[in-house]
Protein backbone atom coordinates (compact mmCIF):
# COMPACT_ATOMS: atom_id res chain seq x y z
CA UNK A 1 -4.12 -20.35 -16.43
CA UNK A 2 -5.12 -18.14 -13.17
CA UNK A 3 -2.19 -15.77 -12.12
CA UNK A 4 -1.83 -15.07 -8.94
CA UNK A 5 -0.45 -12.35 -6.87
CA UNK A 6 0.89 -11.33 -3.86
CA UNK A 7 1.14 -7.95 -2.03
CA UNK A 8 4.16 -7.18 -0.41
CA UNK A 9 2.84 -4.61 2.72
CA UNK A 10 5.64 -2.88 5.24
CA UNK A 11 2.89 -1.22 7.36
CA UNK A 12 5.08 1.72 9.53
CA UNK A 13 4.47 4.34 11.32
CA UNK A 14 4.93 7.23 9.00
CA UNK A 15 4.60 5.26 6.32
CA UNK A 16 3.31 2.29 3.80
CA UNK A 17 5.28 0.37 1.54
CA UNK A 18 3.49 -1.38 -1.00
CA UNK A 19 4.87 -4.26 -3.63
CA UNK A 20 3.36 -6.78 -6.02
CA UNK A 21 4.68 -10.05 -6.64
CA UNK A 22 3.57 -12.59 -9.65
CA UNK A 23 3.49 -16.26 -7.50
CA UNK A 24 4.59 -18.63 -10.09
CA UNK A 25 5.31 -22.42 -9.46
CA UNK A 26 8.42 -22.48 -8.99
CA UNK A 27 8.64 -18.66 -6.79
CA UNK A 28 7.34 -15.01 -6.63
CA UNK A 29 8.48 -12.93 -9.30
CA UNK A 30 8.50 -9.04 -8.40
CA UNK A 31 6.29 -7.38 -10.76
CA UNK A 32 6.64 -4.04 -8.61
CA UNK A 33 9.43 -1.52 -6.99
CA UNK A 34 8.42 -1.16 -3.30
CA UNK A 35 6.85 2.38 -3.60
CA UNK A 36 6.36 4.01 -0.13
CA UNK A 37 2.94 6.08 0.74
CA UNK A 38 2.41 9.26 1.65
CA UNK A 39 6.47 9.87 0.50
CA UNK A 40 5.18 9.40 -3.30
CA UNK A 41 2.04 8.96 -5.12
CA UNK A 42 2.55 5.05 -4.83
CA UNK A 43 -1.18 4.11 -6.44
CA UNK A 44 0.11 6.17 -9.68
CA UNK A 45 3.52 4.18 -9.08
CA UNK A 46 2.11 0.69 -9.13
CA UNK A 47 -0.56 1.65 -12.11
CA UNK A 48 2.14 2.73 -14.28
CA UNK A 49 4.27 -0.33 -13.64
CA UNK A 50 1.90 -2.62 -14.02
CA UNK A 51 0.72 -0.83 -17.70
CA UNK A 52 4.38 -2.01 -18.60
CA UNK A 53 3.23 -5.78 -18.01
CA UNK A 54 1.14 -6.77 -20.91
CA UNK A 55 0.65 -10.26 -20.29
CA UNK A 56 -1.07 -8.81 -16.75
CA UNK A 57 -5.09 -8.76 -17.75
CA UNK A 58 -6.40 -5.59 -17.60
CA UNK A 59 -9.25 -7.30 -14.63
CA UNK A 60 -6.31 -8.22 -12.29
CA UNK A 61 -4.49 -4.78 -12.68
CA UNK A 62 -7.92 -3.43 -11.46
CA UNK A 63 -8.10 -5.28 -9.11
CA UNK A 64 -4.62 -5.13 -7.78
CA UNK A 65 -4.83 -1.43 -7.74
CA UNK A 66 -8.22 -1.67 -5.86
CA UNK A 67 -6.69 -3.60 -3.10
CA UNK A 68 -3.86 -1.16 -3.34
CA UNK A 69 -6.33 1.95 -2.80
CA UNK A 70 -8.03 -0.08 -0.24
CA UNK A 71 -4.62 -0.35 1.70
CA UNK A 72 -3.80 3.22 1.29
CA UNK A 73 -7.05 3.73 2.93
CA UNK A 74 -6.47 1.42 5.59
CA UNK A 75 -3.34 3.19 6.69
CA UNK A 76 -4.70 6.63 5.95
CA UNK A 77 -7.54 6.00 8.74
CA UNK A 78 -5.48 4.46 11.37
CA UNK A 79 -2.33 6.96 10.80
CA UNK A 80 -4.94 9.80 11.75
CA UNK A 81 -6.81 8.18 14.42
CA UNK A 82 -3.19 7.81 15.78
CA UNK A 83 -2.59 11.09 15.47
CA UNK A 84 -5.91 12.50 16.76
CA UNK A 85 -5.17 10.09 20.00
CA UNK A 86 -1.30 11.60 19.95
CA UNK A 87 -2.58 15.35 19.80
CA UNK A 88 -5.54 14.59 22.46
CA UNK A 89 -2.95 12.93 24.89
CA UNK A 90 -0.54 16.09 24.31
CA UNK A 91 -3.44 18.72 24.97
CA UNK A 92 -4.38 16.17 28.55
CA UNK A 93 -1.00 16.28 29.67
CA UNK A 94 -0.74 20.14 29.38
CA UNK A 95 -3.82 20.84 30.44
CA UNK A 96 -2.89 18.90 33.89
CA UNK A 97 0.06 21.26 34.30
């Protein structure tokens, strides 16, 4: 049988939550705690709750925790590329007064 999964993503300004459901025929089942990035070390959080599933394979907890980092990564690069555009729109504004 092929599990499958879903990642649960609340993608906010400051921060990232991150979830894992199991999809299972008849629903999701949570398999994960929302953990919420930069806030806590959520990749850490997910890999130790998943270690607590055993009947997870060890190929999709790699994988879900690759897509996970891959996220984090995601967010990382656009929350500072919003930032550098926030600080570079501050340092216009007062350099025009």
């Amino acid at each position: 049988m092929i599990s499958k999964f879903k990642l649960n993503i609340l993608w906010l300004e400051n921060k990232l939550g991150i979830s894992i459901d199991q999809i299972q025929s008849d629903g999701p089942i949570p398999l994960t705690k929302f953990v919420f990035w930069p806030k806590s070390d959520a990749y850490d959080q997910i890999r130790l709750q998943l270690s607590t599933r055993p009947w997870i394979l060890n190929e999709d907890k790699r994988r879900l925790l690759d897509s996970t980092a891959s996220i984090m990564a995601r967010w990382q690069k656009d929350y500072s590329n919003t930032r550098t555009a926030e600080n570079n729109s501050l340092s216009n504004d007062q350099e025009m007064n």
